[in-house]
Protein backbone atom coordinates (compact mmCIF):
# COMPACT_ATOMS: atom_id res chain seq x y z
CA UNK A 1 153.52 106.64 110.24
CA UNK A 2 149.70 107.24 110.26
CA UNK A 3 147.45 104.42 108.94
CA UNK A 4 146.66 106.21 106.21
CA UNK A 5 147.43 109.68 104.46
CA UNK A 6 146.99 111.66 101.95
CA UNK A 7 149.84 112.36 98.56
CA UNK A 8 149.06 116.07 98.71
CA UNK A 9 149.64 116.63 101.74
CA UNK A 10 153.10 114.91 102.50
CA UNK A 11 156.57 115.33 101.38
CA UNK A 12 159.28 112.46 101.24
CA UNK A 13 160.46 110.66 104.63
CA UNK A 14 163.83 110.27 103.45
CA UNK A 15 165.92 113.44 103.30
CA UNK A 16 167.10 112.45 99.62
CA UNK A 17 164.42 112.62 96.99
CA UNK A 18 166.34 110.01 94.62
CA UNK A 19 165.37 107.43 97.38
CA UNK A 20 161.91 108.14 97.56
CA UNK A 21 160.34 105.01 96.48
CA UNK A 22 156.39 106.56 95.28
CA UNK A 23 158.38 109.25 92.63
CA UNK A 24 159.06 105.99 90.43
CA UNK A 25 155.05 105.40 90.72
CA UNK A 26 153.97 108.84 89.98
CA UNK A 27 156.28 108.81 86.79
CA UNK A 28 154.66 105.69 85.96
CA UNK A 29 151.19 106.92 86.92
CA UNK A 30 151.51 110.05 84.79
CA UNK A 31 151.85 108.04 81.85
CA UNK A 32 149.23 105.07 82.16
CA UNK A 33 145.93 105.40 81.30
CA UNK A 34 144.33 105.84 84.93
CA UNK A 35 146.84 109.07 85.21
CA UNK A 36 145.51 110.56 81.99
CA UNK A 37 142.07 109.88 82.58
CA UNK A 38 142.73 111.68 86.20
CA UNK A 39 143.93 114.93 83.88
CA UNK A 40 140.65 114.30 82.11
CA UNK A 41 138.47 114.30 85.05
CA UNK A 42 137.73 118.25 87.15
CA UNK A 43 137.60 116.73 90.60
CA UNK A 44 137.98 119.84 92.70
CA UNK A 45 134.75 121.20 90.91
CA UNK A 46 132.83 118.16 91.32
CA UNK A 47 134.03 117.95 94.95
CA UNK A 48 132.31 121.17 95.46
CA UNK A 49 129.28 120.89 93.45
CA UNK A 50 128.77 117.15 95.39
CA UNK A 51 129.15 119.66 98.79
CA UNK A 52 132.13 117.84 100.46
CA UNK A 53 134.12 120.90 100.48
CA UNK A 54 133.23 123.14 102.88
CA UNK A 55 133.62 126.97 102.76
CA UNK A 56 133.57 127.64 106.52
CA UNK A 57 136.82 128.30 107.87
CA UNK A 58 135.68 126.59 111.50
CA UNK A 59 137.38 122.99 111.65
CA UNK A 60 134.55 119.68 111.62
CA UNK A 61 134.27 118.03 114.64
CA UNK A 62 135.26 114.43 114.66
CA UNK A 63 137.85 111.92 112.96
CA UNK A 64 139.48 113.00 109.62
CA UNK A 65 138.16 111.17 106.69
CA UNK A 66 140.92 108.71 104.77
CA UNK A 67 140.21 110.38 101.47
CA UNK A 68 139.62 113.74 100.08
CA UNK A 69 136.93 115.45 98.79
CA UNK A 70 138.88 115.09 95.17
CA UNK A 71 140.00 111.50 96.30
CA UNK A 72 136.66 110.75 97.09
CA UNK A 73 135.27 111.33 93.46
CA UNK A 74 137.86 109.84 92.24
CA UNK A 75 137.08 106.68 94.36
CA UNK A 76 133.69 106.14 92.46
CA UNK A 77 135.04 106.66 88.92
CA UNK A 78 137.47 103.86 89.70
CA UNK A 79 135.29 101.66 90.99
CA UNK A 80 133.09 101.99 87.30
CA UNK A 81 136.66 102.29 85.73
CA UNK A 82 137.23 98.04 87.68
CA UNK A 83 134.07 97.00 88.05
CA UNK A 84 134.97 95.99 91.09
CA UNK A 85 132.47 95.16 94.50
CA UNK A 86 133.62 96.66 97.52
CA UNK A 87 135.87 94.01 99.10
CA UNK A 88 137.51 93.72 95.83
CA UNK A 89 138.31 97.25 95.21
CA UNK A 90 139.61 97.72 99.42
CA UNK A 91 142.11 94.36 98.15
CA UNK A 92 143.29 96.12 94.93
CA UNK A 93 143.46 99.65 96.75
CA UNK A 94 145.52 98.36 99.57
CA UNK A 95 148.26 96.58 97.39
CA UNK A 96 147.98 99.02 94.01
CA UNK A 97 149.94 101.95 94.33
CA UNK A 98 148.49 103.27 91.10
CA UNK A 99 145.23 103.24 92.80
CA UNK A 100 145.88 104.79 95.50
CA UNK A 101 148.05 107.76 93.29
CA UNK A 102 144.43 108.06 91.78
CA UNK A 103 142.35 108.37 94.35
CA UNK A 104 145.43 110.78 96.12
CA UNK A 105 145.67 108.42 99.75
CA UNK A 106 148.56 106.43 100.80
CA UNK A 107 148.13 103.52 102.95
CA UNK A 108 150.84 101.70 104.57
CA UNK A 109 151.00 98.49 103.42
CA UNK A 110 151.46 97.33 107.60
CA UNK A 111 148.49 98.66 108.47
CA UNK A 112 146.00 98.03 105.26
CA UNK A 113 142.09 99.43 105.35
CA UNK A 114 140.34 96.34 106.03
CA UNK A 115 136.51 97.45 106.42
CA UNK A 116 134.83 97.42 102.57
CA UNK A 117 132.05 99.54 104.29
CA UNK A 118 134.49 102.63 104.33
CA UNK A 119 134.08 102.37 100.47
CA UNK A 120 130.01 102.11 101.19
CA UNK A 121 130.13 105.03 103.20
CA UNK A 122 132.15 107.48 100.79
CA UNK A 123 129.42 105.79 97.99
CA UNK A 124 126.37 106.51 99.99
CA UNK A 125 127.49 110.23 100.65
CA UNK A 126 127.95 110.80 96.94
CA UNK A 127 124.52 109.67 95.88
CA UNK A 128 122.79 111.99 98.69
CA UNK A 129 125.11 114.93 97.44
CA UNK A 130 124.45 114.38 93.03
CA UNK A 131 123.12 116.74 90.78
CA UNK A 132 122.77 115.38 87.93
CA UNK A 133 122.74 118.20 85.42
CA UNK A 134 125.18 120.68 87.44
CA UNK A 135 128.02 117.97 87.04
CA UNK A 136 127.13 117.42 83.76
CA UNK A 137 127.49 121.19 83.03
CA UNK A 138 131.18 121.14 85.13
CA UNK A 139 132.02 118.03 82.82
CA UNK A 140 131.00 119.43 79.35
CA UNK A 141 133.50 122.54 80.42
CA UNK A 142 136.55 120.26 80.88
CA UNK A 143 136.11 118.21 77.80
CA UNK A 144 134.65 120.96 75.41
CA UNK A 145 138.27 121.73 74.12
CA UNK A 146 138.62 118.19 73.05
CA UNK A 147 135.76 117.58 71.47
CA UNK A 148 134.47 118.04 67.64
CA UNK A 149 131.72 118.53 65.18
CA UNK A 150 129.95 119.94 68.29
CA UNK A 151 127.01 121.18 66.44
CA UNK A 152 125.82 117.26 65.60
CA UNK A 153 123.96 115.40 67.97
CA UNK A 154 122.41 111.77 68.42
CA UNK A 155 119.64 110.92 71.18
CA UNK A 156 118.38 107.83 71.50
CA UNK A 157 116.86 105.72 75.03
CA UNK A 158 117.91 102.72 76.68
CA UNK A 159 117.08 100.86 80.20
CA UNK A 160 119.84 100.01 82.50
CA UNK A 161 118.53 97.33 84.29
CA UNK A 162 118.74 96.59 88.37
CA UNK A 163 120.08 93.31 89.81
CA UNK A 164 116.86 91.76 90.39
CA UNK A 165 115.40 88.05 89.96
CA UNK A 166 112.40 88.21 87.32
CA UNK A 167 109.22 89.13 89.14
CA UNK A 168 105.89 86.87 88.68
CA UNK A 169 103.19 87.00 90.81
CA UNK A 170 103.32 83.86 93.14
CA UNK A 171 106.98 84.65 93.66
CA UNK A 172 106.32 88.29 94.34
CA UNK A 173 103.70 86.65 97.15
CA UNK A 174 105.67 84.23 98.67
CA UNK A 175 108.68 87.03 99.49
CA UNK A 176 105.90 88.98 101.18
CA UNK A 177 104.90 86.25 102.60
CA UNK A 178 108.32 85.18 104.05
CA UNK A 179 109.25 88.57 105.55
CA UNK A 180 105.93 89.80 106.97
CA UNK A 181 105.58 86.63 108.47
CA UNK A 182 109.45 86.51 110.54
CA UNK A 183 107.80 90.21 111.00
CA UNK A 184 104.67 88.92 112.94
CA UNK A 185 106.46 86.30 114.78
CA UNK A 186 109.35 88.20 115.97
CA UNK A 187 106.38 90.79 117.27
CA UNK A 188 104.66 88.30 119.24
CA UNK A 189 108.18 87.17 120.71
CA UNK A 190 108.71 90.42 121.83
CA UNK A 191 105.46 91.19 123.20
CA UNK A 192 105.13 88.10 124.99
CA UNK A 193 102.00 86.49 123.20
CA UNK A 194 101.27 83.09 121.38
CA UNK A 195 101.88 83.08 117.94
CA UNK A 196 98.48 84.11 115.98
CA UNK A 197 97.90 81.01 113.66
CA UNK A 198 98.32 80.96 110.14
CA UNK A 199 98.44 78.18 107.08
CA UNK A 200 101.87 78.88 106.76
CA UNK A 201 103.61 75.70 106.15
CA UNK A 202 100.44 74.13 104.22
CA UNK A 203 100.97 76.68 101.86
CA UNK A 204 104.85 76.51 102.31
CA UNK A 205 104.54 72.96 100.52
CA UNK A 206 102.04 73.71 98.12
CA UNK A 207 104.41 76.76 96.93
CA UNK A 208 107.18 74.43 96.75
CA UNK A 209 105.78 71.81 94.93
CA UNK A 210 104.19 74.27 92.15
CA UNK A 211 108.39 75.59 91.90
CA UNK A 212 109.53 72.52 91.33
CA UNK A 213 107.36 71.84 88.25
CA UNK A 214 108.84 72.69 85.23
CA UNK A 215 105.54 73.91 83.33
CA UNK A 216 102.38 75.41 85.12
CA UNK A 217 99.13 75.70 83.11
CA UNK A 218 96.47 78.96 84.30
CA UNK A 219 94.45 76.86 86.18
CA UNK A 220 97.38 75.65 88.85
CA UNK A 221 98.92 79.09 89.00
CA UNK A 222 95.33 80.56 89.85
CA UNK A 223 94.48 78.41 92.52
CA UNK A 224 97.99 78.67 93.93
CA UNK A 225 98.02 83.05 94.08
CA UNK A 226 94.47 82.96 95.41
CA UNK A 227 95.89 80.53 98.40
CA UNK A 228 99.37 82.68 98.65
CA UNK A 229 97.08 86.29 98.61
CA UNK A 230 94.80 84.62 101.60
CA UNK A 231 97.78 84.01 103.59
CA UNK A 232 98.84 87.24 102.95
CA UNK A 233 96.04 88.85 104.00
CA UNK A 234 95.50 86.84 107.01
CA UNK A 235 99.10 87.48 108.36
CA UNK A 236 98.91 91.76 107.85
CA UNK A 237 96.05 91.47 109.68
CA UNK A 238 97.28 89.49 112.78
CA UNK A 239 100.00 92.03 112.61
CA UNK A 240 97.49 95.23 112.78
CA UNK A 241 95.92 93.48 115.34
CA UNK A 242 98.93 92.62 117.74
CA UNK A 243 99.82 96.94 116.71
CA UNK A 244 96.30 97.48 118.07
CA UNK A 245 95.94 95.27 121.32
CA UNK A 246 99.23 96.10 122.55
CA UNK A 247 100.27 99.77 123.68
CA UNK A 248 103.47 100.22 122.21
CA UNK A 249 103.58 97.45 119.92
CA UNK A 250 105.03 99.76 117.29
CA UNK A 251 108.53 100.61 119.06
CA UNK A 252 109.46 97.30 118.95
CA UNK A 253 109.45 97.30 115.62
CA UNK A 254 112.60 98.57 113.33
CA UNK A 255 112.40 101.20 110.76
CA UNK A 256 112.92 98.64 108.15
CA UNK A 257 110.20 96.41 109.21
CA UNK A 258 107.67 99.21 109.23
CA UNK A 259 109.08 99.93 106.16
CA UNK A 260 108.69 96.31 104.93
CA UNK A 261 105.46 96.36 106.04
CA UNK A 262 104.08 99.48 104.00
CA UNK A 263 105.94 97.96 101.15
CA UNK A 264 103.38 94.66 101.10
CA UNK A 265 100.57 96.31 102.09
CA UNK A 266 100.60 98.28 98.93
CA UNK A 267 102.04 95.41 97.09
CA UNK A 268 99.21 93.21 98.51
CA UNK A 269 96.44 95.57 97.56
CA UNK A 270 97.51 95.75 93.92
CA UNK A 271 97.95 92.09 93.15
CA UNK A 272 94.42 91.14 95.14
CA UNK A 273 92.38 93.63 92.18
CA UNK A 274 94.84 92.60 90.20
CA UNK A 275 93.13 88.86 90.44
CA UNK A 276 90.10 89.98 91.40
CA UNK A 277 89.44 91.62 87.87
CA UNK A 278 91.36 88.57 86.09
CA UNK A 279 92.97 90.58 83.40
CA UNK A 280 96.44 89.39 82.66
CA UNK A 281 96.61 92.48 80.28
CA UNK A 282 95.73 95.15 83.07
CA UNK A 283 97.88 98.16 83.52
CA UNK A 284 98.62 98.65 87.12
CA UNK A 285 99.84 101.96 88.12
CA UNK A 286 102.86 102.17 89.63
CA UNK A 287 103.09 98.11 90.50
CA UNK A 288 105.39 97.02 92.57
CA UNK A 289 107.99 94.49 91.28
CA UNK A 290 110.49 94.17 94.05
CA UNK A 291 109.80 94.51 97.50
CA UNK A 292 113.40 95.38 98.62
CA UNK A 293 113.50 97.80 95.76
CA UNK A 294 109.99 99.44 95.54
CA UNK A 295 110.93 101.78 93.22
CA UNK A 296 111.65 99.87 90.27
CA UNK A 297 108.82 99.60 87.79
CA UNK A 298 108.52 97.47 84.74
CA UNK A 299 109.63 99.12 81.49
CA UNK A 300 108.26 98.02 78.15
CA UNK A 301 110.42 98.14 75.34
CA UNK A 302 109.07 95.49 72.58
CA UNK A 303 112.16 93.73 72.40
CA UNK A 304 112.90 90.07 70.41
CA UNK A 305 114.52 89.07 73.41
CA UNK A 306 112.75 90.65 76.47
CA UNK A 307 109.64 92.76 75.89
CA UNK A 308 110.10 93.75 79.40
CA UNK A 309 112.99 95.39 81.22
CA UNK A 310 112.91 96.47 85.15
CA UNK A 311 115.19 99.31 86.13
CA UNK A 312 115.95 103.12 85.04
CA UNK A 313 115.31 104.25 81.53
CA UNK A 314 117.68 106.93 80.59
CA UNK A 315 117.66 109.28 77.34
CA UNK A 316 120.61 110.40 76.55
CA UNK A 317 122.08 112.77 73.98
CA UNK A 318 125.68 111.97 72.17
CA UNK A 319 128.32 114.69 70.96
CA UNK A 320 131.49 113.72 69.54
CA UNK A 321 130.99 109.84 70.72
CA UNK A 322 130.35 111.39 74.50
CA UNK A 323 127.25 110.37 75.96
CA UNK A 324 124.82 113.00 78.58
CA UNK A 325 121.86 112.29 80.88
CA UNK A 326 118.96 114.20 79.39
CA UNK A 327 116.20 112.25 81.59
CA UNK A 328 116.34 109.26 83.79
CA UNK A 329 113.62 108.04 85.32
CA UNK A 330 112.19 104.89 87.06
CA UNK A 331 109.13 104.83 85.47
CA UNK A 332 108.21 104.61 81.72
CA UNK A 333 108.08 107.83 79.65
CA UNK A 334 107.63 108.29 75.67
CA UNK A 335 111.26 109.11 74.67
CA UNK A 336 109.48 110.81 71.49
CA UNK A 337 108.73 113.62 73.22
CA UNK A 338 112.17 114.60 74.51
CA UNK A 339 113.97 116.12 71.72
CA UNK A 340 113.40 119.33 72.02
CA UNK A 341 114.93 119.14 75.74
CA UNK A 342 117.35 116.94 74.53
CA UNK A 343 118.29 120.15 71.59
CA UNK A 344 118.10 122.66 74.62
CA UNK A 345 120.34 120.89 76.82
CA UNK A 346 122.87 120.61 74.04
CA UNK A 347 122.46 124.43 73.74
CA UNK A 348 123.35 124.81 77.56
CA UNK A 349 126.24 122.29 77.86
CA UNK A 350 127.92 123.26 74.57
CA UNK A 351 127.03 126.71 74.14
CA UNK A 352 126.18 125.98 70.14
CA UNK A 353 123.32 125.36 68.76
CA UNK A 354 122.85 121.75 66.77
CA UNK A 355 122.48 121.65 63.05
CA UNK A 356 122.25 118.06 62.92
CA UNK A 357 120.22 115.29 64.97
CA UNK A 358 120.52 111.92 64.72
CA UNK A 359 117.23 109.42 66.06
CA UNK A 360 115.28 106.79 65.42
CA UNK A 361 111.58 106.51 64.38
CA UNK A 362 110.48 107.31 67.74
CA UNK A 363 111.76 110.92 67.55
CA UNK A 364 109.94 111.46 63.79
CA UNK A 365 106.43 112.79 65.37
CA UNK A 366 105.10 115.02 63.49
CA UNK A 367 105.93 117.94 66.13
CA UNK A 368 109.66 117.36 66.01
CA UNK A 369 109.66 117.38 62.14
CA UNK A 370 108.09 120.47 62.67
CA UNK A 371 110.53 121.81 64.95
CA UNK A 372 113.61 121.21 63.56
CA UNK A 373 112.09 122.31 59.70
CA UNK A 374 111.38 125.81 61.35
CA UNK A 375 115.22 125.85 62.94
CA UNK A 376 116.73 124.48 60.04
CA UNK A 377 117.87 121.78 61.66
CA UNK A 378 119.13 118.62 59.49
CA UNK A 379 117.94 115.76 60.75
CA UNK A 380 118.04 111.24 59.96
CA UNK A 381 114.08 110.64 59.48
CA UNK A 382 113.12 108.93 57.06
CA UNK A 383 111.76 110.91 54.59
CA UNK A 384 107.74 111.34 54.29
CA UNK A 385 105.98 110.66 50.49
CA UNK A 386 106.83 108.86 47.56
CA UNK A 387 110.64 108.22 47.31
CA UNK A 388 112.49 109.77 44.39
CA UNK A 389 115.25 107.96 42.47
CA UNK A 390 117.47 110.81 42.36
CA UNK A 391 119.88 111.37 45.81
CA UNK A 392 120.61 114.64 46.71
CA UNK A 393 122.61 115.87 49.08
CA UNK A 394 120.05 116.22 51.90
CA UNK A 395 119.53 112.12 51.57
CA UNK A 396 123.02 111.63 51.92
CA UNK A 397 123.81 113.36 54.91
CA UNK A 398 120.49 111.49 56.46
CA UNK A 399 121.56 108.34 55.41
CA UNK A 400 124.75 109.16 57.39
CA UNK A 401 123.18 110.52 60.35
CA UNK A 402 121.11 107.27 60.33
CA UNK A 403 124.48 105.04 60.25
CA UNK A 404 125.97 106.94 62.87
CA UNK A 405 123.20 106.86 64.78
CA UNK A 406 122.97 102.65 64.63
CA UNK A 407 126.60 102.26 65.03
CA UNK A 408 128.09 104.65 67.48
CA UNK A 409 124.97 105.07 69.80
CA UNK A 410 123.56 101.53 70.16
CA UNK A 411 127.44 100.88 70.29
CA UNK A 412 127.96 103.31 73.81
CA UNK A 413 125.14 101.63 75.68
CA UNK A 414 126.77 98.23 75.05
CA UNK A 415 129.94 99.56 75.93
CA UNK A 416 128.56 101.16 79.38
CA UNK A 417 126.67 98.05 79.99
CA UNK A 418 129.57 94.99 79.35
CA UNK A 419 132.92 97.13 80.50
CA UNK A 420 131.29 99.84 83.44
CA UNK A 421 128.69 97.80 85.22
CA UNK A 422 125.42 98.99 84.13
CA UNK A 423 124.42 95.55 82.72
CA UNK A 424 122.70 94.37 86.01
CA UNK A 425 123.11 97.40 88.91
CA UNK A 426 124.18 95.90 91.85
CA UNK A 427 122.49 98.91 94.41
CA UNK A 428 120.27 98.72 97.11
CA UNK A 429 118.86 101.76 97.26
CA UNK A 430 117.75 104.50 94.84
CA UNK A 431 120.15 107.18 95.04
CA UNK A 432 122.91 104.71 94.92
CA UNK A 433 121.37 103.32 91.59
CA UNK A 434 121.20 106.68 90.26
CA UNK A 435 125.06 107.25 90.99
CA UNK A 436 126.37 104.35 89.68
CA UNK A 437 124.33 104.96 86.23
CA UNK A 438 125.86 108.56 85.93
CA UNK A 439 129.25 107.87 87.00
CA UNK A 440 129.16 104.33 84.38
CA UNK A 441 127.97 106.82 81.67
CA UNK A 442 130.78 109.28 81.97
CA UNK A 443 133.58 106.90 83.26
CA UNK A 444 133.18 105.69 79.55
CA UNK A 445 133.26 109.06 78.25
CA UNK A 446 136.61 109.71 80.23
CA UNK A 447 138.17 106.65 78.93
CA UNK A 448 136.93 106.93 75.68
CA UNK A 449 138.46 110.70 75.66
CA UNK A 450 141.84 109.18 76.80
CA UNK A 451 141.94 106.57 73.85
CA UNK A 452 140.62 108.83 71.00
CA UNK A 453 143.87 110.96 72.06
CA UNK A 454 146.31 108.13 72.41
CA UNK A 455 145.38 106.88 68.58
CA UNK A 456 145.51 110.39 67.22
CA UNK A 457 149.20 110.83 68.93
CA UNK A 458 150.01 107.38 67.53
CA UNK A 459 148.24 108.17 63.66
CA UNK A 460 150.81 111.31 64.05
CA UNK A 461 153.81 109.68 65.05
């Protein structure tokens, strides 16, 4: 039997099906919760829309891939479905049947998959291939027909933070430090030539001791980023100069190193005006935070517990208790200024216009009062004037919206976050980030679609 292969395309090996040991797992299957979310889920028009089925009848070259286009989908909604890493999820593939009646492969348990960066691969491929809005589209048609009170919607924004250690300046430093300088050193091996020389490991001890001190007053962190941004500087420019002296210096070097080496050049740049103008309240545009992930920006959100957050912020719109991307973005934006997208989108997914819109007091500009007054659009702002002491029917229904709002909203990014690993985003790169955020998002929506119907069945019975 092959290594691995694929349920829809076999048939038992035993001529008599009531021996066939997987029909006992797909009866199983069909009634746990993975098999009704797999109902749930349009796979075959996802597949397409993420390009991995092709329409050419002329066979691809090369080996056959493990999993299906379907299968492959499937793959990354049950890995938000487990939170599992990679390894983890190969483990519970190889010995879970259920798993593998999900993601439609069968692998013989002689001959497990043992390489996690199959998994990568089928991850990476997805990312490059998402569009956002069309799948969104393709998911709103599957789920319409179990969905209510379509014509009410809640928006509200949140900021899905990456897995990153909390970026100050001398630390930001020193890991530029640390990589351009195994960058400058691994040139000079390679071209031949001594060493240029550098402070390094005076200020490798300095740095050290100012870590291990459990408070540090202005003064000591000053003195300690002017010494870290000399370094800095002196070691980019060794490394121009070796690049300069020495024809085809720049070969030897990887596409990651160069890459590394933009990446602290910029970063460099900004923090050196950054101290030159000695502003601790200066907005730097687009400021690097994380050298490995470049793209990551500081949000500010005003919080109690962290007035700054570092990773995507996403605004998303909520129908029936089923969440949508309307923007995500890596950089900050004024969420205020989304609704009427947000009120358009809803128009294209659902096909209905909204007659109620839930938000908080960053949606109640002026201009959206405005807008929804002239469509006659209910919405939960607070009302503008004096208060009257009589409630009418219009303050009930936005005192409702409001609750709703608080509760069920606030409730689905905590939900995404703690059960479908968007707390901390474990991603290198940022398409991957990107993927796991939409496929967390709607994984929820899938099981929460699954549940809602299992009560109701139960509340019946």
């Amino acid at each position: 039997m092959a290594k691995v292969q694929n349920f829809s395309g076999i048939s038992p090996d035993l001529p008599f099906t009531e021996f066939d040991f997987y029909e006992l797992h797909r009866q199983t299957f069909a009634t746990s919760e993975l098999g009704k979310i797999r109902k749930r889920l349009p796979l075959r028009e996802m597949a397409e829309n993420f390009g991995l089925i092709s329409k050419s009848m002329r066979a691809k070259k090369g080996r056959k891939t493990y999993f299906t286009p379907e299968g492959k989908v499937a793959l990354m909604f049950l890995k938000m479905y487990t939170g599992l890493s990679s390894p983890k999820l190969m483990e519970h593939l190889n010995g879970n049947v259920h798993y593998q009646l999900f993601c439609d492969v069968r692998i013989d348990p002689m001959h497990p998959l043992t390489n996690y960066k199959l998994l990568d691969d089928v991850f990476s491929e997805l990312a490059r291939g998402l569009k956002i809005q069309q799948q969104q589209e393709i998911l709103a048609r599957a789920w319409k027909p179990y969905m209510k009170d379509l014509d009410t919607m809640y928006t509200d924004a949140t900021c899905y933070e990456s897995e990153m250690h909390y970026p100050t300046d001398p630390k930001l430093l020193w890991e530029g430090i640390e990589k351009s300088y195994e960058i400058m050193c691994t040139l000079s091996a390679k071209l031949n030539v001594h060493r240029p020389r550098t402070k390094y490991v005076d200020v490798e001890k300095a740095n050290l001791s100012y870590r291990k001190r459990r408070r540090h007053t202005k003064v000591q962190t000053r003195k300690l980023t002017r010494r870290l941004l000399n370094l800095l500087g002196k070691i980019l420019k060794e490394t121009r100069t070796l690049e300069r002296e020495n024809a085809g210096a720049e070969k030897l070097l990887t596409a990651r190193q160069k890459s590394d080496i933009e990446i602290i050049t910029r970063m460099y740049r900004q923090q050196k005006a950054h101290f030159e103008n000695n502003n601790p309240r200066e907005s730097v545009k687009d400021r690097i935070v994380s050298i490995s992930k470049p793209y990551v920006r500081p949000i500010v959100r005003g919080k109690e517990v962290k007035s700054v957050e570092f990773g995507a912020k996403c605004n998303n719109i909520q129908v029936d208790g089923l969440s949508f991307i309307e923007k995500l973005s890596f950089n900050a934006f004024n969420e205020g200024t989304r609704l009427t997208h947000c009120l358009k989108m809803h128009r294209k997914l659902f096909g209905v216009d909204a007659k109620k819109v839930g938000g908080d007091a960053g949606y109640a500009g002026s201009a959206n009062r405005g807008y929804c007054k002239d469509r006659g659009i209910q919405t939960s702002f607070v009302k503008r004037g004096r208060p009257s002491l009589e409630k009418k029917e219009n303050d009930i229904i936005r005192n409702e919206l409001a609750r709703v709002r608080a509760t069920r909203m606030e409730g689905s990014f905590g939900t995404q976050k703690e059960h479908y690993g968007l707390k901390r985003i474990k991603a290198r790169t940022k398409l991957t980030e990107i993927l796991y955020i939409f496929f967390g998002i709607h994984t929820a929506n899938a099981v929460q679609l699954v549940r809602r119907e299992v009560n109701e069945i139960a509340q019946a019975a």
